[in-house]
PDB file of N, CA and C in Angstrom:
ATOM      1  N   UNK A   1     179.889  94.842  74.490  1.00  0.00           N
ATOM      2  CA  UNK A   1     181.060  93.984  74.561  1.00  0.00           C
ATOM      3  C   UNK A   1     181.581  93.784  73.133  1.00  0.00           C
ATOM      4  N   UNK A   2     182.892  94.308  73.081  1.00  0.00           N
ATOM      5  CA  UNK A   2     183.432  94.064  71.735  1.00  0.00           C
ATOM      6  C   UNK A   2     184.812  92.932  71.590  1.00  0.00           C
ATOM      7  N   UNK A   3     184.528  91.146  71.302  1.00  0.00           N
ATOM      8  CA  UNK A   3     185.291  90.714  71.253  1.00  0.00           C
ATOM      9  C   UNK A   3     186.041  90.103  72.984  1.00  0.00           C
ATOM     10  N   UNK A   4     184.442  90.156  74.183  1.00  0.00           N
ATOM     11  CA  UNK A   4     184.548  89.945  75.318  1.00  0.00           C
ATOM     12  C   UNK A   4     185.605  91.000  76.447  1.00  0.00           C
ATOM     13  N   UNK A   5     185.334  92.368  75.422  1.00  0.00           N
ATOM     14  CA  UNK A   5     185.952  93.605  76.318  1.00  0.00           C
ATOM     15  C   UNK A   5     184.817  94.647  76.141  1.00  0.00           C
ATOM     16  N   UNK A   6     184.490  95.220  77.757  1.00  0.00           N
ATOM     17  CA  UNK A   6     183.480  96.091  77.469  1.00  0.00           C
ATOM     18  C   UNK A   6     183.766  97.565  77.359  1.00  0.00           C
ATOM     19  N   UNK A   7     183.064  97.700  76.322  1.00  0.00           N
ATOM     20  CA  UNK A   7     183.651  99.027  75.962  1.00  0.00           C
ATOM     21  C   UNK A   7     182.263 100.201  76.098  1.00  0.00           C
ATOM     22  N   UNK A   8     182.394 101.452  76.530  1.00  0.00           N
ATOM     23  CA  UNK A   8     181.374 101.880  77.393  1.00  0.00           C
ATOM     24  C   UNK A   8     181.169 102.701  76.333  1.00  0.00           C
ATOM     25  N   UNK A   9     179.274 103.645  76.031  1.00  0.00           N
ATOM     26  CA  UNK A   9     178.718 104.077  75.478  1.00  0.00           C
ATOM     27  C   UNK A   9     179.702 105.328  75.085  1.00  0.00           C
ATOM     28  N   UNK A  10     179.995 105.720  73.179  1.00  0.00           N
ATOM     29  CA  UNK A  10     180.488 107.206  73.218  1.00  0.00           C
ATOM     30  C   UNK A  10     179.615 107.910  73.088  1.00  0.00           C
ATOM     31  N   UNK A  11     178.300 108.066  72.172  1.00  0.00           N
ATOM     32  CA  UNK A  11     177.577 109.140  72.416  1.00  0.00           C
ATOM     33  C   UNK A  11     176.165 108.517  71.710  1.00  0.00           C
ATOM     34  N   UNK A  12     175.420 109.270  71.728  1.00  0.00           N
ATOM     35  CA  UNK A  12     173.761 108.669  71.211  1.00  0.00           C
ATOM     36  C   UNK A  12     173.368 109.668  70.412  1.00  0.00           C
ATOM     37  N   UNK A  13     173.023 109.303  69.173  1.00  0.00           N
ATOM     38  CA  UNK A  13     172.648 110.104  68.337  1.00  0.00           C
ATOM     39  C   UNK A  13     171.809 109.911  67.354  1.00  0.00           C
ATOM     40  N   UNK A  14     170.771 110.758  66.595  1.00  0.00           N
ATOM     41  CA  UNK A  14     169.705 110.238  65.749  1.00  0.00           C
ATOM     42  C   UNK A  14     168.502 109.370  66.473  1.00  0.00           C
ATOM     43  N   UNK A  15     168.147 110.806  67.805  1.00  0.00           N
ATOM     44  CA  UNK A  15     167.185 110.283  68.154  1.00  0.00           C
ATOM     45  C   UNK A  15     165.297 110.753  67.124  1.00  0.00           C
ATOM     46  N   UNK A  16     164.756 109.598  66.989  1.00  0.00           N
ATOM     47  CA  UNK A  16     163.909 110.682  66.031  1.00  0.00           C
ATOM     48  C   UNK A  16     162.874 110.050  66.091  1.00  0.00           C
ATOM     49  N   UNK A  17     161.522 110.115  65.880  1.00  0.00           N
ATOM     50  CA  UNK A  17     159.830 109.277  65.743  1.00  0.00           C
ATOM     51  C   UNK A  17     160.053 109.794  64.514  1.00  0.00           C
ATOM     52  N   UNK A  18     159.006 108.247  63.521  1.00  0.00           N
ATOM     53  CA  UNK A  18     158.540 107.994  62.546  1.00  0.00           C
ATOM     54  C   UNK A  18     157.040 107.719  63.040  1.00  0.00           C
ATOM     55  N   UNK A  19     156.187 108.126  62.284  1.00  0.00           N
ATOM     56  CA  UNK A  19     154.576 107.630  62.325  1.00  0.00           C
ATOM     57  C   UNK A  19     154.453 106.463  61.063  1.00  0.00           C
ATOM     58  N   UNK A  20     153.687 105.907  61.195  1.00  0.00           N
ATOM     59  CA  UNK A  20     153.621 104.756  60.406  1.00  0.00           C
ATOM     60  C   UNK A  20     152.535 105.413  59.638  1.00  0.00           C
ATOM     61  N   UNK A  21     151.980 104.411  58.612  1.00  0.00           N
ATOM     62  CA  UNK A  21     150.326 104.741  57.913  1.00  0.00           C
ATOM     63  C   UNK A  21     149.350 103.994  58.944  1.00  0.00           C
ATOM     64  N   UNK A  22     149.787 103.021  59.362  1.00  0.00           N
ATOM     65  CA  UNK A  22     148.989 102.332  60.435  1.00  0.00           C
ATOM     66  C   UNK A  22     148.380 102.957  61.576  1.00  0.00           C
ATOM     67  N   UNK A  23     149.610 104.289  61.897  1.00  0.00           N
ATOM     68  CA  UNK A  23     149.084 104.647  62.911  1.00  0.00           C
ATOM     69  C   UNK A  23     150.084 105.048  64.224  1.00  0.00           C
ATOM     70  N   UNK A  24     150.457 103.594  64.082  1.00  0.00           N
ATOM     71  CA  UNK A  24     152.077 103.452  64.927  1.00  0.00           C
ATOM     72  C   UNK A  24     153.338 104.178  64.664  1.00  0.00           C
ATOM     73  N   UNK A  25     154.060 104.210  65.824  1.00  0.00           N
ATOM     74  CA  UNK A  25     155.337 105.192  65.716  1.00  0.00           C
ATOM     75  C   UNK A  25     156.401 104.379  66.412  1.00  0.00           C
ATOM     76  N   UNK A  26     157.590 104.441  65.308  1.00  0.00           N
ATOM     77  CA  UNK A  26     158.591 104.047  65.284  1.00  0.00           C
ATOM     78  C   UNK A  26     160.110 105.087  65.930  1.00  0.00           C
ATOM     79  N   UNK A  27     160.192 104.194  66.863  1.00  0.00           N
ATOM     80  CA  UNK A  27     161.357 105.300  67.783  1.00  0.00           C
ATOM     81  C   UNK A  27     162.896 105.070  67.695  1.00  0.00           C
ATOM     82  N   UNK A  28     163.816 105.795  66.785  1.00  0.00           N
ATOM     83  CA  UNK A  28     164.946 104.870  66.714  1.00  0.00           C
ATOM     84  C   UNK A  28     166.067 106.023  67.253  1.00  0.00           C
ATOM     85  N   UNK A  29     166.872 105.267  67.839  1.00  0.00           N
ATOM     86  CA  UNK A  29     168.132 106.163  68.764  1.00  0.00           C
ATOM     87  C   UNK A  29     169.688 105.284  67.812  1.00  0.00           C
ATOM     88  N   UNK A  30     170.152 105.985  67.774  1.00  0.00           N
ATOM     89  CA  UNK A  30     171.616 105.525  67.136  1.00  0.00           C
ATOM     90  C   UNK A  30     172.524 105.480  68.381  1.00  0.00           C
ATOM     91  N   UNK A  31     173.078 104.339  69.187  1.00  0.00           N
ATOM     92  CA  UNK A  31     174.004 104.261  70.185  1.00  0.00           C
ATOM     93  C   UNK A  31     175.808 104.115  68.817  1.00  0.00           C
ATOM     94  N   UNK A  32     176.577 105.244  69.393  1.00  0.00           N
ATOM     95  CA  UNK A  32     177.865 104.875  69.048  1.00  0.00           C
ATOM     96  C   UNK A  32     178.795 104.228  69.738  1.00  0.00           C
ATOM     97  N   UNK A  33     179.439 102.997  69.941  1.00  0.00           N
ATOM     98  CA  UNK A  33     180.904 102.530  70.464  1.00  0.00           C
ATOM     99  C   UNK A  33     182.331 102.695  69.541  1.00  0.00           C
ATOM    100  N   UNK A  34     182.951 102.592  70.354  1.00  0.00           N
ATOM    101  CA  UNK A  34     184.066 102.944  69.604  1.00  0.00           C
ATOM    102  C   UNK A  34     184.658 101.723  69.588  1.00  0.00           C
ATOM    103  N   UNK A  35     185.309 101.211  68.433  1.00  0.00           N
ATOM    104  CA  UNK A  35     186.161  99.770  68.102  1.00  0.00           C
ATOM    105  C   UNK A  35     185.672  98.789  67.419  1.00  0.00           C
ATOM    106  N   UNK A  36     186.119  97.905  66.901  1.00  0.00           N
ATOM    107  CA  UNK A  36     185.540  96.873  65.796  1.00  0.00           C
ATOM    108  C   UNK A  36     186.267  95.571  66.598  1.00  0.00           C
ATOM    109  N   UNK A  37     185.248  94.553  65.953  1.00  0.00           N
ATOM    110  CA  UNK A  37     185.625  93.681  66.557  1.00  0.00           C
ATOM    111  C   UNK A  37     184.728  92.434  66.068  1.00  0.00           C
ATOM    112  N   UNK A  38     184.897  91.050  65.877  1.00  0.00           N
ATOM    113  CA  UNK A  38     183.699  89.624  65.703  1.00  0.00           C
ATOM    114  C   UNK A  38     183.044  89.485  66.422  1.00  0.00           C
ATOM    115  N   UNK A  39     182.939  89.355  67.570  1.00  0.00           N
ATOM    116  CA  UNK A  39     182.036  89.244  68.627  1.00  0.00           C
ATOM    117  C   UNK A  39     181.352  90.067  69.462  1.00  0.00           C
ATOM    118  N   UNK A  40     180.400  90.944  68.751  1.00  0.00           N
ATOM    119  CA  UNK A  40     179.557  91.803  69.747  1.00  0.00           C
ATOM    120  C   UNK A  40     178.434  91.228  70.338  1.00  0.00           C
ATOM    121  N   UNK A  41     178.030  92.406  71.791  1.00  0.00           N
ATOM    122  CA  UNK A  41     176.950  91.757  72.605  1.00  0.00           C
ATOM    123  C   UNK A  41     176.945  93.390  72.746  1.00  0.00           C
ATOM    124  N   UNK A  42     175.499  93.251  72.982  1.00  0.00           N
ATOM    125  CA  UNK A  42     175.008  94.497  73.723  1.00  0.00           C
ATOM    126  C   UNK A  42     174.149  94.361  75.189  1.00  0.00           C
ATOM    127  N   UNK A  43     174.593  94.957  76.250  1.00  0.00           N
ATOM    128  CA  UNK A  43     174.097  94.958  77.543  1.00  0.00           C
ATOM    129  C   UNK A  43     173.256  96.000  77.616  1.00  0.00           C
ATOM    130  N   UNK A  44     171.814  96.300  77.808  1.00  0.00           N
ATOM    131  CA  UNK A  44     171.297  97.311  78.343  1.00  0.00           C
ATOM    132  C   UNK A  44     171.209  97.038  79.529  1.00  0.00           C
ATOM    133  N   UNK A  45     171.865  97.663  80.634  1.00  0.00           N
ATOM    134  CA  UNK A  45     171.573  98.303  82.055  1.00  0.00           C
ATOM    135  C   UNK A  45     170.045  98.605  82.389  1.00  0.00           C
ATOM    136  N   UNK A  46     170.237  99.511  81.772  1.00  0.00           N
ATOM    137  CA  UNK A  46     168.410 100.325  81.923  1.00  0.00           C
ATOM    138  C   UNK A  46     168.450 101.416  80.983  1.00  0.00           C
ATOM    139  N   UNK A  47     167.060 101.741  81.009  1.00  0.00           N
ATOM    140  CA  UNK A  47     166.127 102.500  79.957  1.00  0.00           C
ATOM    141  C   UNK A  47     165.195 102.573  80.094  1.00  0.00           C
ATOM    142  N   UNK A  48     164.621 103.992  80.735  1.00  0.00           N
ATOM    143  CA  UNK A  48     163.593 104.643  81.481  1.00  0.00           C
ATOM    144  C   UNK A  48     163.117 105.430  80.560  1.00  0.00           C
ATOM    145  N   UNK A  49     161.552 105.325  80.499  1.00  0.00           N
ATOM    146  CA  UNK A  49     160.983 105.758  80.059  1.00  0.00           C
ATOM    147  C   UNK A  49     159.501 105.770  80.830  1.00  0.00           C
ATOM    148  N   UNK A  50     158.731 106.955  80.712  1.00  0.00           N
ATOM    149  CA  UNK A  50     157.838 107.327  81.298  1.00  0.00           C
ATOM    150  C   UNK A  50     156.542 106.710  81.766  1.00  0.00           C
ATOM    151  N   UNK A  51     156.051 105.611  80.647  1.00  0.00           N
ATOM    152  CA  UNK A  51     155.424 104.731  81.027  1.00  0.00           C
ATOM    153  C   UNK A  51     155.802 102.836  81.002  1.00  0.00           C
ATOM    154  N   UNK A  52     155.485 101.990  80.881  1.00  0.00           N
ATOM    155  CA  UNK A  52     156.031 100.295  80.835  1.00  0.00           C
ATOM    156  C   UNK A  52     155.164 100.246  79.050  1.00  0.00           C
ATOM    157  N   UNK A  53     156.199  99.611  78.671  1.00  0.00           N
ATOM    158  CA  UNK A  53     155.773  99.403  77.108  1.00  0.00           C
ATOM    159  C   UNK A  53     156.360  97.925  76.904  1.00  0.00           C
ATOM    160  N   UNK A  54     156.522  97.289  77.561  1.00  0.00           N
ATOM    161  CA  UNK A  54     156.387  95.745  77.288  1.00  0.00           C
ATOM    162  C   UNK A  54     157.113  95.002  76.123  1.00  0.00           C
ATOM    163  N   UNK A  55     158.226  95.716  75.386  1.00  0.00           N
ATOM    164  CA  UNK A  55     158.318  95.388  73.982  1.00  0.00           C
ATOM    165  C   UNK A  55     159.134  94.626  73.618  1.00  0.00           C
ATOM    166  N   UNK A  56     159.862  94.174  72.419  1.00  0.00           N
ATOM    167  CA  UNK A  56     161.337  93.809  72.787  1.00  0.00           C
ATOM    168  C   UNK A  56     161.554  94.592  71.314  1.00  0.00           C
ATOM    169  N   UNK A  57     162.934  94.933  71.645  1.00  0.00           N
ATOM    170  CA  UNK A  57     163.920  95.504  71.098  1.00  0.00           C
ATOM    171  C   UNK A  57     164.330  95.002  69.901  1.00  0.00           C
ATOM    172  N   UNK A  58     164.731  95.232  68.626  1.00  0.00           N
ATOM    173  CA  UNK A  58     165.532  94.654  67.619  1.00  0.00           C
ATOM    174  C   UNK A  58     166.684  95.887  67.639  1.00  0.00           C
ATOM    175  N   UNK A  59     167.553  94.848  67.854  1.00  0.00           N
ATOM    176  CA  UNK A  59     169.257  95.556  67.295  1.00  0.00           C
ATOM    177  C   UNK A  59     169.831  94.895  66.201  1.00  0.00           C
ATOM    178  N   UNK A  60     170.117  96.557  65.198  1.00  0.00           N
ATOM    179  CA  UNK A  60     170.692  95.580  64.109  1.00  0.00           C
ATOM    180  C   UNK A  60     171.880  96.350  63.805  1.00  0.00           C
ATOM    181  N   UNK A  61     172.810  95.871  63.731  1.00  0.00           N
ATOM    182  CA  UNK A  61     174.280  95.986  63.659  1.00  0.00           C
ATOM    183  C   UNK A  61     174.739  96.648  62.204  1.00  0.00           C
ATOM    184  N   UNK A  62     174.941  97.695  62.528  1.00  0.00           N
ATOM    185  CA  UNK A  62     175.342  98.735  61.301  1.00  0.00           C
ATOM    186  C   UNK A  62     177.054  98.192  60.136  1.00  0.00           C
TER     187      UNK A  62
END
């Protein structure tokens, strides 16, 4: 939602794993929208993935 108009996914890109030193792996996907605007929200619908990973998400606004 950009500015309380929803504006639908243009493309996904910079999908990639990082391994940590710890051990852990870091999974980051680049979602693009198109338009600018003060008031964003992001809706995930869904996001399937193969097993339940319990996590929460950080979005940070480019």
């Amino acid at each position: 939602m950009i500015d309380g108009v929803k504006v639908p996914l243009e493309e996904t890109t910079n999908d990639h794993y990082d391994k940590l030193m710890d051990g852990s792996i870091i999974h980051t996907r680049t979602l693009r929208f198109l338009g600018v605007g003060e008031d964003l929200a992001l809706d995930i619908q869904r996001m399937t993935y193969a097993r339940d990973y319990h996590k929460i998400i950080n979005v940070i606004p480019s």
